[in-house]
Protein backbone atom coordinates (compact mmCIF):
# COMPACT_ATOMS: atom_id res chain seq x y z
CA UNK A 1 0.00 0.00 0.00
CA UNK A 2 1.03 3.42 -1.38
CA UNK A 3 0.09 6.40 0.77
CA UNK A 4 0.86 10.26 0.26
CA UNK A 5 -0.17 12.75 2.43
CA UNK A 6 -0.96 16.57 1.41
CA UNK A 7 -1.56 19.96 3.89
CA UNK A 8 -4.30 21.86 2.42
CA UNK A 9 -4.53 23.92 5.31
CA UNK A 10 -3.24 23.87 9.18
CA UNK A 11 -5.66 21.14 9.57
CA UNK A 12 -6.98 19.62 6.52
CA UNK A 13 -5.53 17.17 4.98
CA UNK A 14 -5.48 15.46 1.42
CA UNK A 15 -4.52 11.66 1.76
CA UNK A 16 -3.91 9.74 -1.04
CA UNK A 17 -3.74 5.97 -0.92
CA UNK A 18 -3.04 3.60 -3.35
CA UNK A 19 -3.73 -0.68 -3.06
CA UNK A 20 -2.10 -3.05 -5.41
CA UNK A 21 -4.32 -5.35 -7.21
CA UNK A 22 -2.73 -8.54 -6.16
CA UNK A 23 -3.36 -7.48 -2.09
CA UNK A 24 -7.15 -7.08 -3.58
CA UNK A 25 -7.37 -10.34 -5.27
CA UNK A 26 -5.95 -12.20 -1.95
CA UNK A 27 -9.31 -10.86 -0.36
CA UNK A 28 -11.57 -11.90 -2.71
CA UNK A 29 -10.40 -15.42 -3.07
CA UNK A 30 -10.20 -15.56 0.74
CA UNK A 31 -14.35 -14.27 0.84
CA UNK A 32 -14.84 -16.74 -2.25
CA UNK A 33 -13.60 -19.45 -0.74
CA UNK A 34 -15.56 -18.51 2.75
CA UNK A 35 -18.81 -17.95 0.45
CA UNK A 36 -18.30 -21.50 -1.07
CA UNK A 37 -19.03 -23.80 1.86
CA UNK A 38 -21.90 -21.18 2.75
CA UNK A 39 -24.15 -20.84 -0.35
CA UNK A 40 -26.30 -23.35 -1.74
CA UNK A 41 -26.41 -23.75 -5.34
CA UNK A 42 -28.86 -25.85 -7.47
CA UNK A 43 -27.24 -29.17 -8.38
CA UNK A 44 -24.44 -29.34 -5.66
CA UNK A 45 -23.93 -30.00 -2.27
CA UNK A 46 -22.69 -27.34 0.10
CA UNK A 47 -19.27 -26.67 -0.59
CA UNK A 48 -19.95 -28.69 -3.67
CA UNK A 49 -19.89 -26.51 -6.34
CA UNK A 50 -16.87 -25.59 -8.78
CA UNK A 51 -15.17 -22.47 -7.88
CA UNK A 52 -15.40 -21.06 -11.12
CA UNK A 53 -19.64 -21.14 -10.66
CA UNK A 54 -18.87 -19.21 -7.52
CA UNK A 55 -16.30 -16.67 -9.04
CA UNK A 56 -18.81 -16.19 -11.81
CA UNK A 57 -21.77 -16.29 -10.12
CA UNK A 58 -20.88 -13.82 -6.80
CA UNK A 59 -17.34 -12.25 -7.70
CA UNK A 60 -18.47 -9.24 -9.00
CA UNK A 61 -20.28 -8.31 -5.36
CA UNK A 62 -17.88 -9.57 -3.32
CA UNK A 63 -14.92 -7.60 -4.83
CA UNK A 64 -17.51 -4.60 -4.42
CA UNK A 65 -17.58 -5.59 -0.92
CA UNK A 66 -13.86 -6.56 -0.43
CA UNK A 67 -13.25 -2.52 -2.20
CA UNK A 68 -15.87 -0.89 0.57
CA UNK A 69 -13.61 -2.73 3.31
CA UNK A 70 -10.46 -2.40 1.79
CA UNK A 71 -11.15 1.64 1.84
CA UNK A 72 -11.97 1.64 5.44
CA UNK A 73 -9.16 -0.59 6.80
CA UNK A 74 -6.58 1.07 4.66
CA UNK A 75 -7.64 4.13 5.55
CA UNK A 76 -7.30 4.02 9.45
CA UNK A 77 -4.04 1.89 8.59
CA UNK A 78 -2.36 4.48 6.54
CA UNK A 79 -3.95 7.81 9.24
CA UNK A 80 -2.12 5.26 12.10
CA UNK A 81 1.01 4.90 10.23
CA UNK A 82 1.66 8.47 9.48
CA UNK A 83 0.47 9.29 13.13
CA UNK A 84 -2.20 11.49 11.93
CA UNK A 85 -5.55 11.83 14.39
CA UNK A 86 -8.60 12.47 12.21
CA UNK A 87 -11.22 14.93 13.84
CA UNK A 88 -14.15 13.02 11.70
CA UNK A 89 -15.08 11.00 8.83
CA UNK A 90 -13.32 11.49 5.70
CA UNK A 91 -15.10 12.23 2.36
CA UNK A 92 -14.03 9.38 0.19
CA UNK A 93 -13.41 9.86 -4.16
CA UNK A 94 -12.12 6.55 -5.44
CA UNK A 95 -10.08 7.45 -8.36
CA UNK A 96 -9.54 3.92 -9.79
CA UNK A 97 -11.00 0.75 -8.88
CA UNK A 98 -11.55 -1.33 -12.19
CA UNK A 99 -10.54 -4.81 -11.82
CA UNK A 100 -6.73 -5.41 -12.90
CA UNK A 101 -5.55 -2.11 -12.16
CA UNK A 102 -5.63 -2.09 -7.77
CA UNK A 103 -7.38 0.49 -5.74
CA UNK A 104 -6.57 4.26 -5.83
CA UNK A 105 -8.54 6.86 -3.64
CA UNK A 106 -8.55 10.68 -2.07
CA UNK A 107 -9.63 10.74 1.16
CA UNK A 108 -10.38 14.07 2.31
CA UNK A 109 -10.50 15.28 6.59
CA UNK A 110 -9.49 17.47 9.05
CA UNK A 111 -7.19 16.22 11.84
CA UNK A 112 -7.19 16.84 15.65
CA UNK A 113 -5.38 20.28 16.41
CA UNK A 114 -1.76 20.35 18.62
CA UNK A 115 -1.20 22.28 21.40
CA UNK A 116 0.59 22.67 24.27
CA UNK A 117 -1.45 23.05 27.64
CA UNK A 118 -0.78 26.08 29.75
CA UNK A 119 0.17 24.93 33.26
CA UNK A 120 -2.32 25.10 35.75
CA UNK A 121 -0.75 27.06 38.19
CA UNK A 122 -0.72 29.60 35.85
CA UNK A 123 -4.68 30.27 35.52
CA UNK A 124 -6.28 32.20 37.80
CA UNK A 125 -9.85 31.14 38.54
CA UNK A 126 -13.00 32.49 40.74
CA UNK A 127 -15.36 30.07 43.26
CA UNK A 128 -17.85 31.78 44.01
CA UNK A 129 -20.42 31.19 47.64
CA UNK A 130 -23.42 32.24 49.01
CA UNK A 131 -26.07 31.47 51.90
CA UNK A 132 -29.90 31.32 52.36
CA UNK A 133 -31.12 34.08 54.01
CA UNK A 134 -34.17 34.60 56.02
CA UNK A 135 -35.44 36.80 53.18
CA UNK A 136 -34.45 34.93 50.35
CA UNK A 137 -36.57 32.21 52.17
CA UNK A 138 -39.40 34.72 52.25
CA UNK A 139 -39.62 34.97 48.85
CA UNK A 140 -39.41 31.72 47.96
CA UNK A 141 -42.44 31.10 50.08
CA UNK A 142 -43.86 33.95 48.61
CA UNK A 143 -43.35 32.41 45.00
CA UNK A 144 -44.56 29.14 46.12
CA UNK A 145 -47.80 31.05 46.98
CA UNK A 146 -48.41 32.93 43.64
CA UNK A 147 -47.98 29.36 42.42
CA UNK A 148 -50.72 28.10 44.12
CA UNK A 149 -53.13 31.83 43.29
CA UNK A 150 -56.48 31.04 42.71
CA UNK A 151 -57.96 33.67 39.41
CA UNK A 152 -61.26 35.26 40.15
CA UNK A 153 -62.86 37.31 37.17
CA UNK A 154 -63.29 41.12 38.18
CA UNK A 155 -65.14 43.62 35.74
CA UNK A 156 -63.16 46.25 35.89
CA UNK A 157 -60.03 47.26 33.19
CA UNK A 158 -57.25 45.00 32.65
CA UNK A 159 -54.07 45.54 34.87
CA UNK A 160 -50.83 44.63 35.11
CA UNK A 161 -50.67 40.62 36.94
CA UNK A 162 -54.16 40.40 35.57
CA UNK A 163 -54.99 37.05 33.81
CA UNK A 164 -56.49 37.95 30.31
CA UNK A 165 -58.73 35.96 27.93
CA UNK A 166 -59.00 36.81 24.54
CA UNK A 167 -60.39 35.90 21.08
CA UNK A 168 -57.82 37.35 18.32
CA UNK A 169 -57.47 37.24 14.44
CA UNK A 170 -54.58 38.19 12.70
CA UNK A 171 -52.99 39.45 9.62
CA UNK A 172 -49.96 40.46 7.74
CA UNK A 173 -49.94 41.48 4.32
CA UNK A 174 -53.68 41.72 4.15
CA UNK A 175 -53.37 37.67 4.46
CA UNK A 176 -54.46 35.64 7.50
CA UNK A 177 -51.66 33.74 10.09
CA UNK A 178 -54.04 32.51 12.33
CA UNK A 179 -55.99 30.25 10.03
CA UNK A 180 -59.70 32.25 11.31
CA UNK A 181 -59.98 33.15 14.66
CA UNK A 182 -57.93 31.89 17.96
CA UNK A 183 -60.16 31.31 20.26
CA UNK A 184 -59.84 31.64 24.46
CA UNK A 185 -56.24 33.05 24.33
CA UNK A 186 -55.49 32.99 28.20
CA UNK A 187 -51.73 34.88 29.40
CA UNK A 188 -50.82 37.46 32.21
CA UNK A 189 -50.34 40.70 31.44
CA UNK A 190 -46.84 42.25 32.12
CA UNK A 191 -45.27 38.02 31.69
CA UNK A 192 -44.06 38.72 28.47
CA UNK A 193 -45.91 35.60 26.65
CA UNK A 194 -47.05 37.49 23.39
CA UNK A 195 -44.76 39.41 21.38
CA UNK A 196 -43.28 42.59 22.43
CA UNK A 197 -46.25 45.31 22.43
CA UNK A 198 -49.20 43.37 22.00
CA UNK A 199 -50.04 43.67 25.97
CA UNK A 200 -49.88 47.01 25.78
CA UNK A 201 -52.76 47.56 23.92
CA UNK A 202 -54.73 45.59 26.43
CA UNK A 203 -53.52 46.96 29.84
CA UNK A 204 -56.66 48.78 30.95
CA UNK A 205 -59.80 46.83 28.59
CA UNK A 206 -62.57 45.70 29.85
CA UNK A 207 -64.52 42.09 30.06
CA UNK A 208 -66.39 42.73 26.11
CA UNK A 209 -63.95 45.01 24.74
CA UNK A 210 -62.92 44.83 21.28
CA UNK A 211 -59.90 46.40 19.81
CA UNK A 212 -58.53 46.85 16.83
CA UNK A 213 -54.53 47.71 16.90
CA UNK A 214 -51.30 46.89 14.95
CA UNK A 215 -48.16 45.21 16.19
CA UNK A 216 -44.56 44.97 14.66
CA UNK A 217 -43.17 40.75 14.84
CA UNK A 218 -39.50 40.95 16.16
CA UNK A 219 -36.71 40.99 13.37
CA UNK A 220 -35.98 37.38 15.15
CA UNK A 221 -39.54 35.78 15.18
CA UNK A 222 -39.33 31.61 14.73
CA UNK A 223 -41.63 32.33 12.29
CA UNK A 224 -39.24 33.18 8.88
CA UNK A 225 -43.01 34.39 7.03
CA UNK A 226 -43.71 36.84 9.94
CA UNK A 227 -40.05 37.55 10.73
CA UNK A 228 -39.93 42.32 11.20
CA UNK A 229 -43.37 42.52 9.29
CA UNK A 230 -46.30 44.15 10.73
CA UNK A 231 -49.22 42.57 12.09
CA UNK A 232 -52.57 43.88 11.99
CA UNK A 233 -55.53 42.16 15.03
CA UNK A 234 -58.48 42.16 15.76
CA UNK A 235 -58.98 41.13 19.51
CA UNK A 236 -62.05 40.84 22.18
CA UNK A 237 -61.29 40.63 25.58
CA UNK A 238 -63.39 37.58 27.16
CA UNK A 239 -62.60 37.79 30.44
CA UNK A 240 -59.98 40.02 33.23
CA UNK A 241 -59.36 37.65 36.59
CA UNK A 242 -57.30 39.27 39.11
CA UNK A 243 -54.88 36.71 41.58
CA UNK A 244 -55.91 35.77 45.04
CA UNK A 245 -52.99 34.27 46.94
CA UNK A 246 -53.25 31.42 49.66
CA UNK A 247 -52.81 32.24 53.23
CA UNK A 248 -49.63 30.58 54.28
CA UNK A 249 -51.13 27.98 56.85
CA UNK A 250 -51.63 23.71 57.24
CA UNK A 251 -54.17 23.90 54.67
CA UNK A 252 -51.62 25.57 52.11
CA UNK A 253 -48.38 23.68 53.23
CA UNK A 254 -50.53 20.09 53.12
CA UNK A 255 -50.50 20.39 49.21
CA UNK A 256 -46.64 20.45 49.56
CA UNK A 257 -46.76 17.01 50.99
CA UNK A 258 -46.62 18.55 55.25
CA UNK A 259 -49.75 16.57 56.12
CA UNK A 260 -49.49 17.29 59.76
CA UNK A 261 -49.63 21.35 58.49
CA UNK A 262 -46.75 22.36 60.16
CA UNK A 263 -45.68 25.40 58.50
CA UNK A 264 -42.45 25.51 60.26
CA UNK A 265 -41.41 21.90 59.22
CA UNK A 266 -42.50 22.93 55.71
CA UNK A 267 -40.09 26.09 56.11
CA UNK A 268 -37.01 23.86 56.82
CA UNK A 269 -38.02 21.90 53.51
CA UNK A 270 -38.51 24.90 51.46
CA UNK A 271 -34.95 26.05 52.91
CA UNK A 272 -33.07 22.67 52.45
CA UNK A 273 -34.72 22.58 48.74
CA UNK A 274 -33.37 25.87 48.02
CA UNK A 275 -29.59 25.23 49.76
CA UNK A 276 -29.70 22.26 47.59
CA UNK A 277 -30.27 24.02 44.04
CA UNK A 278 -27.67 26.35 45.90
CA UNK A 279 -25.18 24.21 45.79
CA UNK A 280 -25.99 22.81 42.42
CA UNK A 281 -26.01 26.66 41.52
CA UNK A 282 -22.64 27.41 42.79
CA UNK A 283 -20.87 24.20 41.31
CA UNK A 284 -21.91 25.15 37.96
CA UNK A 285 -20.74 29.21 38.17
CA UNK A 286 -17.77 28.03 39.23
CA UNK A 287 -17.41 25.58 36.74
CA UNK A 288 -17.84 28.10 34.00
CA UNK A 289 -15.66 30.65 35.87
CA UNK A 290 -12.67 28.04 35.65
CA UNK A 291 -13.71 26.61 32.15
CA UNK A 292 -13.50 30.88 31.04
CA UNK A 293 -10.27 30.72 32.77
CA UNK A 294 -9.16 27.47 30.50
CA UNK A 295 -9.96 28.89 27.42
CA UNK A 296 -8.61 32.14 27.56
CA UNK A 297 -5.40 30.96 28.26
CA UNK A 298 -5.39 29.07 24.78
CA UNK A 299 -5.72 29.50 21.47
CA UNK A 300 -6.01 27.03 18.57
CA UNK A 301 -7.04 25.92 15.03
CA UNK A 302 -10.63 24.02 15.31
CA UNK A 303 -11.49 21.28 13.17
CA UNK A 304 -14.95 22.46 11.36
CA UNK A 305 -16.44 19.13 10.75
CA UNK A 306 -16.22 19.10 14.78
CA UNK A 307 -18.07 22.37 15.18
CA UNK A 308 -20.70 21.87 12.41
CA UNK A 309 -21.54 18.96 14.42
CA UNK A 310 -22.25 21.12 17.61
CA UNK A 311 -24.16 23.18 15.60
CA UNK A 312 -26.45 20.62 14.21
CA UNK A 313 -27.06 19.55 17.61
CA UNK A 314 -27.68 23.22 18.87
CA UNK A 315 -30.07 23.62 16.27
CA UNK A 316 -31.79 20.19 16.45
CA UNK A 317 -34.59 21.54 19.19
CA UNK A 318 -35.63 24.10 17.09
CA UNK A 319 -35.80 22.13 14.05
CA UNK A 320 -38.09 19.73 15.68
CA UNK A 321 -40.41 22.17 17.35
CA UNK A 322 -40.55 23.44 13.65
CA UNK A 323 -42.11 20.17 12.26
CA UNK A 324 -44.22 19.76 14.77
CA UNK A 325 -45.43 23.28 14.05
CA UNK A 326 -45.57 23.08 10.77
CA UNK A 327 -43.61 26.80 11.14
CA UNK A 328 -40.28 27.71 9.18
CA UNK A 329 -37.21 28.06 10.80
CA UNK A 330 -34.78 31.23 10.01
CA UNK A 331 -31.63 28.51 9.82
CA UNK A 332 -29.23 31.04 8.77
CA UNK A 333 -30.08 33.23 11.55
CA UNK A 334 -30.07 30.75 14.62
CA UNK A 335 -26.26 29.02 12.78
CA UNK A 336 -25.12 32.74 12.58
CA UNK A 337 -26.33 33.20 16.44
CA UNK A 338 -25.06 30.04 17.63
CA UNK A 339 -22.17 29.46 15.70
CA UNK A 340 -19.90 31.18 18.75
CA UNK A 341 -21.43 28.42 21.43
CA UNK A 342 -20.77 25.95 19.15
CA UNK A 343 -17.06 26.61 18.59
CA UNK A 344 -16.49 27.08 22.35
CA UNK A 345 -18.06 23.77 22.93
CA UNK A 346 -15.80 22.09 20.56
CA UNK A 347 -12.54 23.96 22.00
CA UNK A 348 -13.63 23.40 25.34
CA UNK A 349 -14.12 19.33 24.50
CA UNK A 350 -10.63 19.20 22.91
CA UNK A 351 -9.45 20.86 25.87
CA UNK A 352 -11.32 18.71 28.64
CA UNK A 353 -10.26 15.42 26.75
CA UNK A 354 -6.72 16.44 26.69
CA UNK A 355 -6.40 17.23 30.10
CA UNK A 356 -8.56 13.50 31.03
CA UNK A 357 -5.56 11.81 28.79
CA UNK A 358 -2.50 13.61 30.26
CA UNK A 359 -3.67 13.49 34.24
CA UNK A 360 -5.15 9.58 33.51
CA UNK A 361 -8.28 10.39 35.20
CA UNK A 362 -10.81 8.51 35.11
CA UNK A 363 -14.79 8.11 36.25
CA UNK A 364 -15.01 8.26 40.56
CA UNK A 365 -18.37 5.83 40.80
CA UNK A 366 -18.78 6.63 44.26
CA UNK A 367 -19.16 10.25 43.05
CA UNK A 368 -21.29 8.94 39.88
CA UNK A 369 -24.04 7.05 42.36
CA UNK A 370 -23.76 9.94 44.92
CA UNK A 371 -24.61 12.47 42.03
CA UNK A 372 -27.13 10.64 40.68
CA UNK A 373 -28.55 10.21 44.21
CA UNK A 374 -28.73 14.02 44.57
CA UNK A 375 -30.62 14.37 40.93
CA UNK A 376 -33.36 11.94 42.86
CA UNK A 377 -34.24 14.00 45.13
CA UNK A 378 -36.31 16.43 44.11
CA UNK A 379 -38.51 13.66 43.05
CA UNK A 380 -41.22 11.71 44.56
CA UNK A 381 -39.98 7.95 44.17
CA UNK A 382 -36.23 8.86 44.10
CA UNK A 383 -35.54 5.15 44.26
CA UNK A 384 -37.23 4.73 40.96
CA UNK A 385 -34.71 7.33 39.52
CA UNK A 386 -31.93 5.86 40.61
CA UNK A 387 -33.00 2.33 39.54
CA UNK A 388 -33.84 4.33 36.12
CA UNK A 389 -30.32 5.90 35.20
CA UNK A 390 -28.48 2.64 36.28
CA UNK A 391 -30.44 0.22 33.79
CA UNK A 392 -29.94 2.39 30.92
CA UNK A 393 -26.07 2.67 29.57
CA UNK A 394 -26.44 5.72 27.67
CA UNK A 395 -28.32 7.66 30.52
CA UNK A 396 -26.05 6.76 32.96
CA UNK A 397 -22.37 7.52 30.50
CA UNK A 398 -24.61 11.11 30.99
CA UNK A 399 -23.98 11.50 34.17
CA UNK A 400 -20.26 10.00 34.20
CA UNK A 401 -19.48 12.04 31.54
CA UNK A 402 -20.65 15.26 33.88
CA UNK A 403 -18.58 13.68 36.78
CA UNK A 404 -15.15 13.18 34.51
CA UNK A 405 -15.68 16.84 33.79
CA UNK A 406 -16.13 17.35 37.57
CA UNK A 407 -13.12 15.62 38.38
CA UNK A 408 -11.20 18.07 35.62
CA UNK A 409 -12.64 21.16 37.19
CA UNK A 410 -11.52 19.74 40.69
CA UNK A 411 -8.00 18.84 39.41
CA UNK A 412 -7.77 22.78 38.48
CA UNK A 413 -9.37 24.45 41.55
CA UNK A 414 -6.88 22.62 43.26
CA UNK A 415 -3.83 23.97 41.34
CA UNK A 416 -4.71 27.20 40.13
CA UNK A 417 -4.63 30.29 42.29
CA UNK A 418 -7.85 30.50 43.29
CA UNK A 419 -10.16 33.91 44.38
CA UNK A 420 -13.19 32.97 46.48
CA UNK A 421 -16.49 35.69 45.77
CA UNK A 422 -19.93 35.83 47.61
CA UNK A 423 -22.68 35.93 45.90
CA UNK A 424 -26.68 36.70 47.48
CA UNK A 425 -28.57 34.09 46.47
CA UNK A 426 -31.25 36.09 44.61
CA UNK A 427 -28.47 36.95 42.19
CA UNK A 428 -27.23 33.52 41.95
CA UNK A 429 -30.48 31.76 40.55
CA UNK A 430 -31.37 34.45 38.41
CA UNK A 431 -30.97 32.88 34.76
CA UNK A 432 -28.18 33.91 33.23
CA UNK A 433 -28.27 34.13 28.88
CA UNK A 434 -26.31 32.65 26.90
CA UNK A 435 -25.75 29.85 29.22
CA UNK A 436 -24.22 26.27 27.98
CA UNK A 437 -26.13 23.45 30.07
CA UNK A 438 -24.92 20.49 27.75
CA UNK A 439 -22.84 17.50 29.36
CA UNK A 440 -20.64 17.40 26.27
CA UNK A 441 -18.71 20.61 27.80
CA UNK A 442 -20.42 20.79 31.58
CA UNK A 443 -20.23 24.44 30.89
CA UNK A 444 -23.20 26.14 33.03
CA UNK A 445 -23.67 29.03 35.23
């Protein structure tokens, strides 16, 4: 075998391999022979028949066979020999493969980058604390409440925190988008549900009202047909409810599973729930703080196959709540927005991996069944969770992969100079944009 090796560019590479015809034919009489005392053929026993019926009979699909393999094997032979590490498939253009004159093929991919990792006593990192405070448990209670508000319908105009029902038609372009009219459209005004500026025109109607008004779709709208255009609707308010919250006593704190009604016992829950999502809180910020740190102190080439990948898988969500929709999808927008996340997941992976390989770390399963303990509990048969991610392989490589990366991020907390930062807890589970929740990075905040 006969292999040449081209740089197109710092990564991609042009391989050229070449198989002589004899090494081809040794395959094919090896499968022929195989295929002989296999196949049954009218006339003859098994293993019977003359090997010239066989050749004549199957030869031309087994050397198409014997070709398919022969591409494959020689191709991860030939990458290993010249030490090269491809970052994906290869695109494959057989150049000759006519019988007599061998195998000759261009094999087309982009290889793993090289770099040299910055020591970790070098980075400089943040982990960041906090604490549950009496008022942060306040609200908490207080949001657990307005979860449980009862809506009674009022008469009067249409506030903000009101509950709203509506009947609406729509237009853009003097053509319909609602297919007729939408009937018992229910949101809270001031929640943001509808598109920027439709509430607006109903803070302060009345149960009957109908209104007539105009409303600009975002530049960004899922909607590619509706995308910056204006709409035109035609709306009448149904029905205004105002919110009536629950009195925080047994009767309330029963639905939260306190049967006895102890509101005190059901404040220590509340409290231990939220130091809980605390903790999970903090372990991701941190995380990202020291997976910032990582990145900014390197820079390489990345493979695009590897980060055309990410992006198909960023964008696979929205693809399929577009089928199901039956909606079109601005692609180009949503690659061009998430084409950044996409590349940092990649460098981040090549990054993680390398630093698994050189440290030889592998997967702590005490810290694998204790994490996947701690997902259990915030539900009601945590048992039956457990049970769940051990007897299914790929769930559970989920949550190993998430403790590898934990292990990683542990490995450089303890070696990088390190800068500890409070944070109040309302600030630390406010949502943060942009955020990267994936386990192929762990990259959260």
């Amino acid at each position: 075998m006969q292999v040449s090796v081209e740089a197109i560019s710092e990564l991609s590479r042009k391989m050229t391999v070449q198989v002589p015809e004899e090494q081809i034919r040794e395959r094919i009489e090896s499968r022929l022979r195989s295929l002989s005392r296999e196949v049954h053929l009218d006339g003859f026993r098994p293993g019977k028949a003359p090997a010239s019926l066989i050749r004549k009979r199957f030869g031309a699909r087994v050397r198409e066979e014997v070709l398919s393999d022969m591409i494959q094997s020689s191709f991860y032979e030939a990458v290993r020999d010249e030490k090269l590490k491809p970052a994906g498939a290869p695109m494959i253009t057989a150049t000759e493969f006519t019988e007599g004159s061998g195998l000759s093929y261009i094999a087309d991919f982009e290889i793993l980058p090289e770099f040299t990792l910055s020591p970790l006593e070098d980075l400089e990192c943040t982990r960041f604390t906090s604490a549950v405070s009496e008022d942060d448990l306040t609200a908490m209670i207080a949001r657990l409440r307005e979860q449980r508000r009862r809506w009674v319908a009022v008469e009067r105009p249409a506030a903000p925190g009101d509950q709203i029902t509506i009947n609406f038609e729509g237009e853009v372009d003097g053509e319909s988008f609602t297919d007729g009219r939408v009937e018992g459209l229910r949101f809270v005004l001031g929640s943001g549900q509808v598109i920027p500026g439709f509430e607006e025109h109903l803070t302060g109607a009345t149960p009957g009202a109908e209104l007539s008004f105009e409303v600009q779709f975002p530049a960004d709208y899922g909607n590619a047909k509706l995308a910056g255009k204006t709409g035109s609707f035609r709306v009448e308010v149904t029905r205004v409810e105002e919110s009536v919250l629950p009195e925080l006593d047994a009767e309330f704190v029963a639905t939260f599973g306190i049967e006895n009604g102890d509101v005190e016992a059901f404040r220590r829950d509340v409290r231990e729930n939220m130091e809980r999502e605390m903790r999970r809180a903090l372990k991701n910020r941190t995380k990202t703080a020291v997976l910032n740190a990582l990145l900014a102190r390197h820079s390489f080439p990345l493979p695009e196959v590897l980060v055309q990948e990410e992006l198909k898988d960023l964008l696979q969500p929205y693809q399929k709540a577009a089928e199901k929709g039956n909606l079109e999808v601005a692609l180009e927008t949503l690659k061009e927005r998430y084409l950044p996340l996409a590349r940092r997941r990649v460098a981040l992976g090549l990054l993680l991996n390398r630093l698994i390989e050189d440290h030889r770390l592998t997967v702590d399963r005490k810290r694998v069944r204790e994490t996947i303990e701690d997902l259990a509990q915030g539900y009601e048969h945590p048992q039956q969770v457990v049970d769940w991610y051990y007897s299914d392989r790929n769930h559970l490589r989920e949550v190993e992969n998430l403790v590898l990366e934990d292990q990683v991020i542990d490995l450089i907390l303890a070696r990088a100079r390190v800068t500890e930062r409070e944070v109040p807890f309302s600030e630390l589970m406010q949502p943060a944009a942009a955020v990267d929740r994936q386990p192929e990075t762990g990259e959260s905040e």
